[in-house]
Protein backbone atom coordinates (compact mmCIF):
# COMPACT_ATOMS: atom_id res chain seq x y z
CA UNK A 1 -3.12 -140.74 -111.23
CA UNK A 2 -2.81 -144.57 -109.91
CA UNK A 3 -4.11 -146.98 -112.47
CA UNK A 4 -4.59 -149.95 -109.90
CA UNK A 5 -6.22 -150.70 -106.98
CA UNK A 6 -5.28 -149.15 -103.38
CA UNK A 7 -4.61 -152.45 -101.71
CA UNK A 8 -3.69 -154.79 -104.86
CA UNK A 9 -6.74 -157.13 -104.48
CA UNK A 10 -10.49 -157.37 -104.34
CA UNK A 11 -12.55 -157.30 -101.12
CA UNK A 12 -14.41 -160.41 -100.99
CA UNK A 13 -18.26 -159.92 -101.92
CA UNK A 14 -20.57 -159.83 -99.18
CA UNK A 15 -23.49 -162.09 -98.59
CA UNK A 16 -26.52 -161.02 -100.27
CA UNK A 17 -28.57 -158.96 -98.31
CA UNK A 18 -32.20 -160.37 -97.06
CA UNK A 19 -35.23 -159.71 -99.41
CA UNK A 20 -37.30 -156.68 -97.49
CA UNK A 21 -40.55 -155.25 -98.18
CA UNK A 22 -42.16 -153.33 -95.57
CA UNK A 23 -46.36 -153.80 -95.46
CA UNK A 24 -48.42 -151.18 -97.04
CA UNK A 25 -51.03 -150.11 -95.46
CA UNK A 26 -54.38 -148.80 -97.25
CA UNK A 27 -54.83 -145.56 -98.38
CA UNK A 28 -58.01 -143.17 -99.48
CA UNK A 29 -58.42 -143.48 -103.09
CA UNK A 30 -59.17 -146.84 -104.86
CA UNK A 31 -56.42 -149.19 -106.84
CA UNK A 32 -55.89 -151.05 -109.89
CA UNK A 33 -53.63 -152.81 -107.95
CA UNK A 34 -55.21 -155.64 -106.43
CA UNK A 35 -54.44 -155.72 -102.70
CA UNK A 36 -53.80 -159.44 -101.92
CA UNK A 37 -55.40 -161.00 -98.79
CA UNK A 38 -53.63 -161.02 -95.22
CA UNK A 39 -55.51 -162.99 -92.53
CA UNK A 40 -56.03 -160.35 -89.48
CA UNK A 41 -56.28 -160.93 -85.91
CA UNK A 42 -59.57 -160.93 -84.26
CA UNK A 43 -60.35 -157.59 -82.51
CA UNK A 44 -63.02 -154.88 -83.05
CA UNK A 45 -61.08 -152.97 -85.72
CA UNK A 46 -60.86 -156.19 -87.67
CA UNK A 47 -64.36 -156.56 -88.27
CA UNK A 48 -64.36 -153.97 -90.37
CA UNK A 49 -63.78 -153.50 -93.93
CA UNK A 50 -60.23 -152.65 -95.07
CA UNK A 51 -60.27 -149.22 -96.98
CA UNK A 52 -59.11 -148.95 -100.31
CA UNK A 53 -55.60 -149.25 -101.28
CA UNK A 54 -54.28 -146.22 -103.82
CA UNK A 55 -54.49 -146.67 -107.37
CA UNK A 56 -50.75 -145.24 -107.01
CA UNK A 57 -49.75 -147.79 -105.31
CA UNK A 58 -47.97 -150.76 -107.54
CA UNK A 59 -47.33 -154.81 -106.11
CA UNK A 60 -44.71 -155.18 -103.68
CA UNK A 61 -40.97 -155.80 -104.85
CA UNK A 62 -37.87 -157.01 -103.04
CA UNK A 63 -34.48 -154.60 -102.55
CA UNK A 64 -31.44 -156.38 -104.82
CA UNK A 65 -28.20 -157.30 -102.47
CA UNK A 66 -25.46 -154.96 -102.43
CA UNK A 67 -21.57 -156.33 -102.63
CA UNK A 68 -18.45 -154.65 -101.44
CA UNK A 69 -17.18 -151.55 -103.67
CA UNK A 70 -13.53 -151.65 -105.40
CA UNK A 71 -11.28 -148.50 -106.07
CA UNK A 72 -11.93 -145.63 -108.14
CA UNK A 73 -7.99 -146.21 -109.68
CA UNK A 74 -9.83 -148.91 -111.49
CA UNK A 75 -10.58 -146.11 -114.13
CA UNK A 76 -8.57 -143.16 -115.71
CA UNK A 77 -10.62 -140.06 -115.74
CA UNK A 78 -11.39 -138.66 -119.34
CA UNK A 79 -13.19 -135.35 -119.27
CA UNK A 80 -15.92 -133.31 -116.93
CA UNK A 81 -19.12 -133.77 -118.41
CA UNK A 82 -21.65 -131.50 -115.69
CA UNK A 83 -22.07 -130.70 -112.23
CA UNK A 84 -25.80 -131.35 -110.79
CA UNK A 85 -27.14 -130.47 -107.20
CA UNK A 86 -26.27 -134.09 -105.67
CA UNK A 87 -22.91 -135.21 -107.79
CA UNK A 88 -20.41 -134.48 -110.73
CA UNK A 89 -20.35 -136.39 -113.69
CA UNK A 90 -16.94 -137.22 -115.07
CA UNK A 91 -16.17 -139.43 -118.56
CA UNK A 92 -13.97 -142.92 -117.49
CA UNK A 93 -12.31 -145.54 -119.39
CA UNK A 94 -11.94 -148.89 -117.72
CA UNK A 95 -8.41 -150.04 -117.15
CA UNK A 96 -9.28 -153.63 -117.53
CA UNK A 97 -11.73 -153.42 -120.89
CA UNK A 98 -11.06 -149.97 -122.44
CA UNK A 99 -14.86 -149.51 -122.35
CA UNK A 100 -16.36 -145.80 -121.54
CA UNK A 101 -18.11 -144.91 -118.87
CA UNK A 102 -19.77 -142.33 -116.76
CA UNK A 103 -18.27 -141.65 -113.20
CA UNK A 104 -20.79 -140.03 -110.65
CA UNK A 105 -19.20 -138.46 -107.53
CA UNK A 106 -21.94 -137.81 -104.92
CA UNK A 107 -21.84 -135.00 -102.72
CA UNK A 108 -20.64 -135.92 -99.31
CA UNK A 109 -18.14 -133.00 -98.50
CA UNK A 110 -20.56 -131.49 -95.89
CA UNK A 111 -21.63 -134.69 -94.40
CA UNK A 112 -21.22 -134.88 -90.99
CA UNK A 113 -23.90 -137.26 -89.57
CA UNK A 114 -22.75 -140.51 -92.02
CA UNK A 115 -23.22 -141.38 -95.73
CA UNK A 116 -26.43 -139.21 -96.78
CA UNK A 117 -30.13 -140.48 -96.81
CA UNK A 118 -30.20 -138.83 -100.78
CA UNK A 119 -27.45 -140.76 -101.76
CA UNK A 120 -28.90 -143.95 -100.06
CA UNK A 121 -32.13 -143.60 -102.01
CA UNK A 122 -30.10 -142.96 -105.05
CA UNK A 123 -28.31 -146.08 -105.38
CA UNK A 124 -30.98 -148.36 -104.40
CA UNK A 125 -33.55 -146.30 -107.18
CA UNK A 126 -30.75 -147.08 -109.67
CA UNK A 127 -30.31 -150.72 -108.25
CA UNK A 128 -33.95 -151.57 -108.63
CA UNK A 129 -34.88 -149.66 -111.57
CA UNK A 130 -31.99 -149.55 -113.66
CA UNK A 131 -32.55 -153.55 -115.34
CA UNK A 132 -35.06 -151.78 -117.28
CA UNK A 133 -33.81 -150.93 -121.03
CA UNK A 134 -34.89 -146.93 -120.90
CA UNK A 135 -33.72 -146.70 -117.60
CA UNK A 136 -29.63 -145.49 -116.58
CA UNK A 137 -28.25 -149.34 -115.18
CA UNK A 138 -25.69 -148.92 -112.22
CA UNK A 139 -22.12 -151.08 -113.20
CA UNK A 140 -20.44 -150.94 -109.14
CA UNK A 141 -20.16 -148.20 -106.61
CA UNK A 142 -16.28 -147.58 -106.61
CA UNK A 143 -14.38 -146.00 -103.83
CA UNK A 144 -11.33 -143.61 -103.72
CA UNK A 145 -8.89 -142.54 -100.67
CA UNK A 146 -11.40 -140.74 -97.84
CA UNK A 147 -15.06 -141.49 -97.39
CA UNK A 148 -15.98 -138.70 -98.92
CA UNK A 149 -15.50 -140.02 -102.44
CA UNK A 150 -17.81 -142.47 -103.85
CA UNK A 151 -18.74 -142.75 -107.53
CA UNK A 152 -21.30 -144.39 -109.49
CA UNK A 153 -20.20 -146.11 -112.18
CA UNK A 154 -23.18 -145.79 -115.35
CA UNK A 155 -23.07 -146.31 -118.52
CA UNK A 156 -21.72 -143.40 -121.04
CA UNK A 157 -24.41 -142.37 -123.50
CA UNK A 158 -23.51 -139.33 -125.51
CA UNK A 159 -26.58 -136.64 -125.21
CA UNK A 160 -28.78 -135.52 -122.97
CA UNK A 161 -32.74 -134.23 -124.32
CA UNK A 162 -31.88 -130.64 -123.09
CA UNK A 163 -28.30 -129.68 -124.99
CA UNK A 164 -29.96 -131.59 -128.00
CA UNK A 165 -33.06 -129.51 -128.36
CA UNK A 166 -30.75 -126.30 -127.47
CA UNK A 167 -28.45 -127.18 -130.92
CA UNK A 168 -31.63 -128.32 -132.92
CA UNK A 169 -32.61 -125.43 -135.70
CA UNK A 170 -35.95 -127.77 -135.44
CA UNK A 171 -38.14 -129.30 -132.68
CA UNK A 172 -37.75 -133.32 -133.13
CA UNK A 173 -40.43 -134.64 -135.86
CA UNK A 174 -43.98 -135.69 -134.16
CA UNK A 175 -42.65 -139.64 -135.32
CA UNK A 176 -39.84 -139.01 -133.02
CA UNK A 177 -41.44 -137.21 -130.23
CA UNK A 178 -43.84 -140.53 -130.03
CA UNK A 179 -40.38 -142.64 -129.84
CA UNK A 180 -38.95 -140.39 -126.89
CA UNK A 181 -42.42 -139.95 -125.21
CA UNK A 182 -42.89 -143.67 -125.60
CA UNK A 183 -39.71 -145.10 -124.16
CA UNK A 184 -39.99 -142.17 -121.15
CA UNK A 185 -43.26 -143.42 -120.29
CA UNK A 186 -42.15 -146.99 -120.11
CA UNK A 187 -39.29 -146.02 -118.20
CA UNK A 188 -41.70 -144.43 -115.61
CA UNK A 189 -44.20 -146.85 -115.32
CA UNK A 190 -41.48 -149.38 -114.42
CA UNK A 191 -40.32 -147.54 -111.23
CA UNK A 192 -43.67 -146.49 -110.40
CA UNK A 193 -44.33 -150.51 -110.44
CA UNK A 194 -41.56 -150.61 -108.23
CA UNK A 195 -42.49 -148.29 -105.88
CA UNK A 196 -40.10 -145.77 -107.36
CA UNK A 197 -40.95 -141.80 -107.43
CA UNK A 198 -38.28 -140.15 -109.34
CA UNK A 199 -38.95 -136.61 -108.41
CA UNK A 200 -36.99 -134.61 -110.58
CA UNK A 201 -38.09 -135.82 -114.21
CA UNK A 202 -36.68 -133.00 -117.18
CA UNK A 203 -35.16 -132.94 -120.37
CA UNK A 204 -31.42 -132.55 -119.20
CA UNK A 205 -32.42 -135.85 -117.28
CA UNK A 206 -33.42 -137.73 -120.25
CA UNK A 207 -30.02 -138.97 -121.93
CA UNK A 208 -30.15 -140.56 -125.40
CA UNK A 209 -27.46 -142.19 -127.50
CA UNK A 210 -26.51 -142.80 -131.16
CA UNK A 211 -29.00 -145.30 -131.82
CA UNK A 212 -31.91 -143.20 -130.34
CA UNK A 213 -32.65 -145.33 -127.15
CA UNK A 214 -33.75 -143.48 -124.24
CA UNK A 215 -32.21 -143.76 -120.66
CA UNK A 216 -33.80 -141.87 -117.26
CA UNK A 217 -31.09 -140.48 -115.46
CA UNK A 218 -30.40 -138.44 -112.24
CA UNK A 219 -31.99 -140.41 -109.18
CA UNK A 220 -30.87 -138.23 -107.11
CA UNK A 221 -34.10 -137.30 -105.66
CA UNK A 222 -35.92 -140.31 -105.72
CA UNK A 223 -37.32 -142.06 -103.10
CA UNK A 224 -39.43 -145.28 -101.99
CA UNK A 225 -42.56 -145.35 -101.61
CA UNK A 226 -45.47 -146.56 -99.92
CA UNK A 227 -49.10 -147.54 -99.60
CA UNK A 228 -50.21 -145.13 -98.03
CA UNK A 229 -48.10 -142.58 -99.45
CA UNK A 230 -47.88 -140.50 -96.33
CA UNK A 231 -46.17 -136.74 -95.72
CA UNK A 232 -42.83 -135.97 -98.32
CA UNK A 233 -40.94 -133.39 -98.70
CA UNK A 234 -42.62 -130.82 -100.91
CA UNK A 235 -38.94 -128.82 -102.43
CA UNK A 236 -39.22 -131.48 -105.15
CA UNK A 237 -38.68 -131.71 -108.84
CA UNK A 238 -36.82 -128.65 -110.44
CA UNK A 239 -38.96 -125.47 -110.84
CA UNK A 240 -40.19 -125.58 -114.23
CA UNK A 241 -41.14 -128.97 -114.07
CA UNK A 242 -43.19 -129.23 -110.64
CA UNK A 243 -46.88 -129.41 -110.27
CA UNK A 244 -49.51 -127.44 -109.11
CA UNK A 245 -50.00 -129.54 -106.02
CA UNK A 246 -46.20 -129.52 -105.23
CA UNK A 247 -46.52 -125.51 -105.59
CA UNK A 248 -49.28 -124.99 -103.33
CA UNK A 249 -48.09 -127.08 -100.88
CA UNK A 250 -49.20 -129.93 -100.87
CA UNK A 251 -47.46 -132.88 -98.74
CA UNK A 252 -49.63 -135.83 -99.01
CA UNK A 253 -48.24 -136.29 -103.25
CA UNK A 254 -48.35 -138.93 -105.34
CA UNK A 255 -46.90 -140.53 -108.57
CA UNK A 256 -48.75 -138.15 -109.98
CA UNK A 257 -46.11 -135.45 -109.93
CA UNK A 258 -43.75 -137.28 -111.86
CA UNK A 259 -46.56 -137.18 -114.91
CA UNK A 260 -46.97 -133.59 -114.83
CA UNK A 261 -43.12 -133.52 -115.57
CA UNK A 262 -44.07 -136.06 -118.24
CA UNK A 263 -46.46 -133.59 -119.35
CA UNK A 264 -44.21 -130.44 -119.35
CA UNK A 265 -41.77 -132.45 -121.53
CA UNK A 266 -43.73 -133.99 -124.05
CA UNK A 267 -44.52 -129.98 -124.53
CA UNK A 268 -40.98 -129.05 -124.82
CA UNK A 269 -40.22 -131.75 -127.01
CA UNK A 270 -42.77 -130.35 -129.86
CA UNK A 271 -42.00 -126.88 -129.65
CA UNK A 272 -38.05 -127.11 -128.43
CA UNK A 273 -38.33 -124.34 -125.81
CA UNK A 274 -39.66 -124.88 -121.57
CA UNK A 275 -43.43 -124.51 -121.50
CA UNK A 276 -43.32 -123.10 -118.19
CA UNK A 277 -39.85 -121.19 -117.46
CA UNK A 278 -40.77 -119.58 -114.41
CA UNK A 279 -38.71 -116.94 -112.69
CA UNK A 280 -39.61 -118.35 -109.20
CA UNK A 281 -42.54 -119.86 -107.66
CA UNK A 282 -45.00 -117.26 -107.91
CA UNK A 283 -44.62 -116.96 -111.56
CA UNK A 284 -44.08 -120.97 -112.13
CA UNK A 285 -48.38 -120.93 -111.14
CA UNK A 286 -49.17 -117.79 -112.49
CA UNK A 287 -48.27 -119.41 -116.13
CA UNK A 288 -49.76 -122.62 -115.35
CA UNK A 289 -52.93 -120.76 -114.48
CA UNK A 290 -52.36 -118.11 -117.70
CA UNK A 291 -51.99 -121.62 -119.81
CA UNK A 292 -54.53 -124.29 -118.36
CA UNK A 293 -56.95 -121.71 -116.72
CA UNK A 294 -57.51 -121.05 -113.36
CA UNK A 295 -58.13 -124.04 -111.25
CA UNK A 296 -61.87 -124.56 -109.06
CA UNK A 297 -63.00 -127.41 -106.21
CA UNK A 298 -65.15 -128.52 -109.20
CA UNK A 299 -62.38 -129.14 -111.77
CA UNK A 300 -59.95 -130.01 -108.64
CA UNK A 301 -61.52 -131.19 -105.88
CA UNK A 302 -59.67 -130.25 -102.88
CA UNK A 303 -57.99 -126.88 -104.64
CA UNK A 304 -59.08 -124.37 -102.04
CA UNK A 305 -57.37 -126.62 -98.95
CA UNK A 306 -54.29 -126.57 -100.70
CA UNK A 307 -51.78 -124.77 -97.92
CA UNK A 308 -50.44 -121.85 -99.99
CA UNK A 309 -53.90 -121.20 -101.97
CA UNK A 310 -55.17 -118.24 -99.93
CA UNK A 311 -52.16 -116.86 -100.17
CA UNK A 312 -52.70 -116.18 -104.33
CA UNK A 313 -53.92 -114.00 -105.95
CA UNK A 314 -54.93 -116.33 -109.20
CA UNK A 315 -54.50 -114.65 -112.66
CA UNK A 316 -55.73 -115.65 -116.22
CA UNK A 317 -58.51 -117.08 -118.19
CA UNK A 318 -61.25 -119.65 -116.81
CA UNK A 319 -60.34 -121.97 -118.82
CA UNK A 320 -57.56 -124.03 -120.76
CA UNK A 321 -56.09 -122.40 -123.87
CA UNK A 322 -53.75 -125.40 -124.10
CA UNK A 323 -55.38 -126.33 -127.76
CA UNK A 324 -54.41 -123.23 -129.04
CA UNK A 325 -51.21 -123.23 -128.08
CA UNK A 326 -50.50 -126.56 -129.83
CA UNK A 327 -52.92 -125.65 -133.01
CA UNK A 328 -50.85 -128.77 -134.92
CA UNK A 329 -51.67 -131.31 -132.75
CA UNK A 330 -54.27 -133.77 -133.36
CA UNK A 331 -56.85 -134.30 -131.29
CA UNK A 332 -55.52 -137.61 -129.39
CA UNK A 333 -52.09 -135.67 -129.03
CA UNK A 334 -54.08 -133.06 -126.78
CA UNK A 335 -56.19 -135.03 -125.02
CA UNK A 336 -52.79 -137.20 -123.94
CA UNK A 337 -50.91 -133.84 -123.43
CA UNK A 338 -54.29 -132.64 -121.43
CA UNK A 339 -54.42 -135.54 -119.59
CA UNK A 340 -50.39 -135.31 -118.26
CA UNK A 341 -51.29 -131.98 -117.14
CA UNK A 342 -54.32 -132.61 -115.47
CA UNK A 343 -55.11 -129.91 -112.35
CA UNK A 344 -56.14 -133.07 -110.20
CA UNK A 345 -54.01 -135.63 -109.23
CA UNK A 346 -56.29 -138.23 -108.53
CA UNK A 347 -57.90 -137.70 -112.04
CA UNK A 348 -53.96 -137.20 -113.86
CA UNK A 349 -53.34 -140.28 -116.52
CA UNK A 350 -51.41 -143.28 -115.27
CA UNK A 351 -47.73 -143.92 -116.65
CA UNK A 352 -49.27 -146.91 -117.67
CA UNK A 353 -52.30 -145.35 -119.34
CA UNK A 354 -50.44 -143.18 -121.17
CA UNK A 355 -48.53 -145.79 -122.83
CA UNK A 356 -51.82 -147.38 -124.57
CA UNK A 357 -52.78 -144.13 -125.90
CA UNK A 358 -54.55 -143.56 -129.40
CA UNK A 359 -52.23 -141.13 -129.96
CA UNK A 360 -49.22 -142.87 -130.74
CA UNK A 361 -51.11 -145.66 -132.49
CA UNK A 362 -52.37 -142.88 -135.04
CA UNK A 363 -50.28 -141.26 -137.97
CA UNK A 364 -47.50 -140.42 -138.15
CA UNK A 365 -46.05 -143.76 -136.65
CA UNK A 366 -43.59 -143.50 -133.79
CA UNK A 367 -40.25 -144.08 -135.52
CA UNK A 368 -37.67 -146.58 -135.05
CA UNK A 369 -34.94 -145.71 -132.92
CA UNK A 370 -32.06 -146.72 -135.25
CA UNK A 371 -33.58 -143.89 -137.99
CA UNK A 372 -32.18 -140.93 -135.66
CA UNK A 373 -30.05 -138.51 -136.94
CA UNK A 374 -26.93 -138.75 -134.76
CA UNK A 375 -25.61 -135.33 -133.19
CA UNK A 376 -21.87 -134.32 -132.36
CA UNK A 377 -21.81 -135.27 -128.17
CA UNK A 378 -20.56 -132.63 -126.16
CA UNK A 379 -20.12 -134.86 -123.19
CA UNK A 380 -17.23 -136.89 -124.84
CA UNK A 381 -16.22 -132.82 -125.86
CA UNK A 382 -16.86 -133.64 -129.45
CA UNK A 383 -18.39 -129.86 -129.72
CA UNK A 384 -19.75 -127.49 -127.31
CA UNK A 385 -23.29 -126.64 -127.01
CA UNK A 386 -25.51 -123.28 -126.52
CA UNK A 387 -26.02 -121.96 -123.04
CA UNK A 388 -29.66 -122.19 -122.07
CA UNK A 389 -29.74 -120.49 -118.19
CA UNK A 390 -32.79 -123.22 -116.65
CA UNK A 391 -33.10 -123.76 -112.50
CA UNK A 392 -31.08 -126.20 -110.68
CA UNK A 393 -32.48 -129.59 -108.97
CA UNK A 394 -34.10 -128.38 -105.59
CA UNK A 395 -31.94 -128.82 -102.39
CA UNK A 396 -33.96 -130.51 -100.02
CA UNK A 397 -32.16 -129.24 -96.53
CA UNK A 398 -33.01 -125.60 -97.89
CA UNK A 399 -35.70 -123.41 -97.15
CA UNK A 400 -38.22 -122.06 -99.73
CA UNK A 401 -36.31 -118.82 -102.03
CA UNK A 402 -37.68 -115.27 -100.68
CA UNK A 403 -39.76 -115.30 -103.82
CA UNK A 404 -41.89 -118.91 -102.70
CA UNK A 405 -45.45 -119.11 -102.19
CA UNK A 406 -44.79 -119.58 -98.82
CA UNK A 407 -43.31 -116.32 -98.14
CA UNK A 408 -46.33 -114.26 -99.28
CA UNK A 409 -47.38 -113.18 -96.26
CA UNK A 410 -44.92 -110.14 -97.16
CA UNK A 411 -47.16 -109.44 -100.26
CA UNK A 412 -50.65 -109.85 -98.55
């Protein structure tokens, strides 16, 4: 392998790019967000009263500048640490400093119309979002030989939330879920105040080193949003971590997704298995609706206009038997763990919300990061871990698998 770069010197930068933030528009559902005033010209439609804006919606922010890229030779390849659906994840040591890092390569084999729209959004999520301390920070974008390879340069950090709880003989210790749940939630709120939806939120997306700080990983299907939020593409978020709305449908979603995979987490974390490991689609909201009860227009207003409703045949108990499930958890942890999985949407708990919680304000006391046990890393192939079989990242060009709710017209 070459241990220098392909044409002996470095590009020079480019100028920063302009500071862009397209205007939001109002949506349907009131904000915390304060809309601030715009002067509007004088026709009919201006007389009348702006509507709302969304209470998903966060204050405007500006895109960061992007530079020129230098090589890939820049960094001698380690070890493979995973393959996801948009990239593969090497280990890299920096020729100049010796420091480790993670290498990225994103998918662009079977690109033919230009560098992908998922990759775009991927770099610019990590761009914006990544000066946050719980969230994955982006070092350069480095280059190789064809156009085809580009890498993301990251940060190494030596687990990820899903091979740890796979090793674990125990579930982490209610003090340390608080810590994890905490520093996800604050991760969250802070792209969600930058228009950020990350789309694909799960434990083997949560990495944490040594010292027990949380990072976010995986943008890979994130995107911008908007206010409005408008039509999105609803083969979102991996399987056992996608809400209701998402499986029935639904295109008109909100940030409100990415807390039900809050949700689903903070339930893994405290009892170290999936709560929801469904074999496909049909059975991913048959044991929502076996777990939380089956859902109504009173306890989710809009339910029966969902797209793929009439197509179900719901199963399980009127109502929640959440609390059972969890016996050990005190009452605050359920109503927080109630309120992430909330049927509707509009009525789901805020990032933000969830972060001033009784819950983690009541005993046991979140623990400090730096008390963690530290673990063996397999991704610097210090050990290997156990093999837990769990569903891929959706691929958004795809259509639905035969066994999606929007194939039931076969079983009808």
């Amino acid at each position: 392998m070459r241990q220098k770069p392909l044409d002996g010197a470095e590009p020079e930068p480019l100028k920063p790019a302009p500071s862009l933030s397209p205007s939001r528009q109002s949506s349907k559902t009131p904000s915390r967000h304060p809309s601030p005033s715009v002067s509007t010209p004088f026709f009919s439609d201006a007389l009348l009263p702006p509507p709302p804006r969304s209470r998903f919606a966060p204050p405007r922010s500006a895109h960061p500048p992007l530079v020129s890229c230098r090589s890939v030779y820049n960094y001698t390849r380690l070890n493979h640490i995973e393959e996801g659906t948009y990239g593969v994840v090497f280990r890299a040591r920096c020729n100049d400093t010796g420091e480790i890092y993670a290498l990225k390569k994103l998918k662009l084999d079977e690109e033919k119309q230009g560098f992908p729209i998922t990759s775009l959004r991927e770099v610019m999520a990590l761009m914006i979002a990544g000066g946050h301390e719980n969230v994955v920070g982006i070092r350069e974008i480095v280059v190789g030989d064809t156009l085809n390879q580009v890498f993301i340069v990251m940060p190494f950090i030596e687990h990820d939330l899903k091979t740890l709880l796979a090793d674990m003989p125990h579930p982490f210790l209610q003090s340390e879920v608080k810590t994890i749940m905490l520093q996800l939630l604050s991760a969250v709120a802070h792209c969600h105040a930058n228009w950020i939806l990350h789309r694909d939120l799960k434990t083997s997306n949560l990495l944490m080193n040594n010292r027990g700080q949380i990072k976010v990983a995986d943008f890979g299907l994130a995107r911008k949003f908007g206010d409005p939020l408008g039509e999105m593409t609803q083969l979102v978020v991996t399987l056992w971590y996608r809400s209701p709305e998402l499986l029935l449908g639904g295109k008109e979603y909100t940030t409100a997704v990415d807390i039900w995979s809050i949700g689903c987490i903070f339930a893994e974390l405290m009892q170290g298995e999936p709560l929801f490991p469904g074999r496909g689609e049909i059975d991913q909201i048959n044991r929502i609706f076996q777990l939380l009860g089956r859902p109504n227009d009173e306890s989710w207003p809009g339910y029966s206009s969902l797209p793929l409703v009439q197509k179900i045949n719901p199963i399980g108990p009127m109502f929640s038997t959440l609390r059972q499930k969890f016996k050990h958890l005190t009452y605050e942890g359920h109503n927080l763990l109630s309120s992430l999985l909330c049927y509707d949407p509009e009525r789901r708990i805020t990032a933000e919300e969830a972060l001033k919680h009784p819950y983690f304000s009541e005993h046991p006391l979140p623990k400090h990061p730096d008390l963690f046990s530290s673990f063996p890393s397999q991704a610097a192939g210090e050990r290997k871990h156990k093999s837990l079989v769990s569903p891929s990242a959706p691929v958004r060009e795809d259509r639905m698998a035969k066994d999606s709710l929007a194939d039931l017209d076969s079983f009808v």
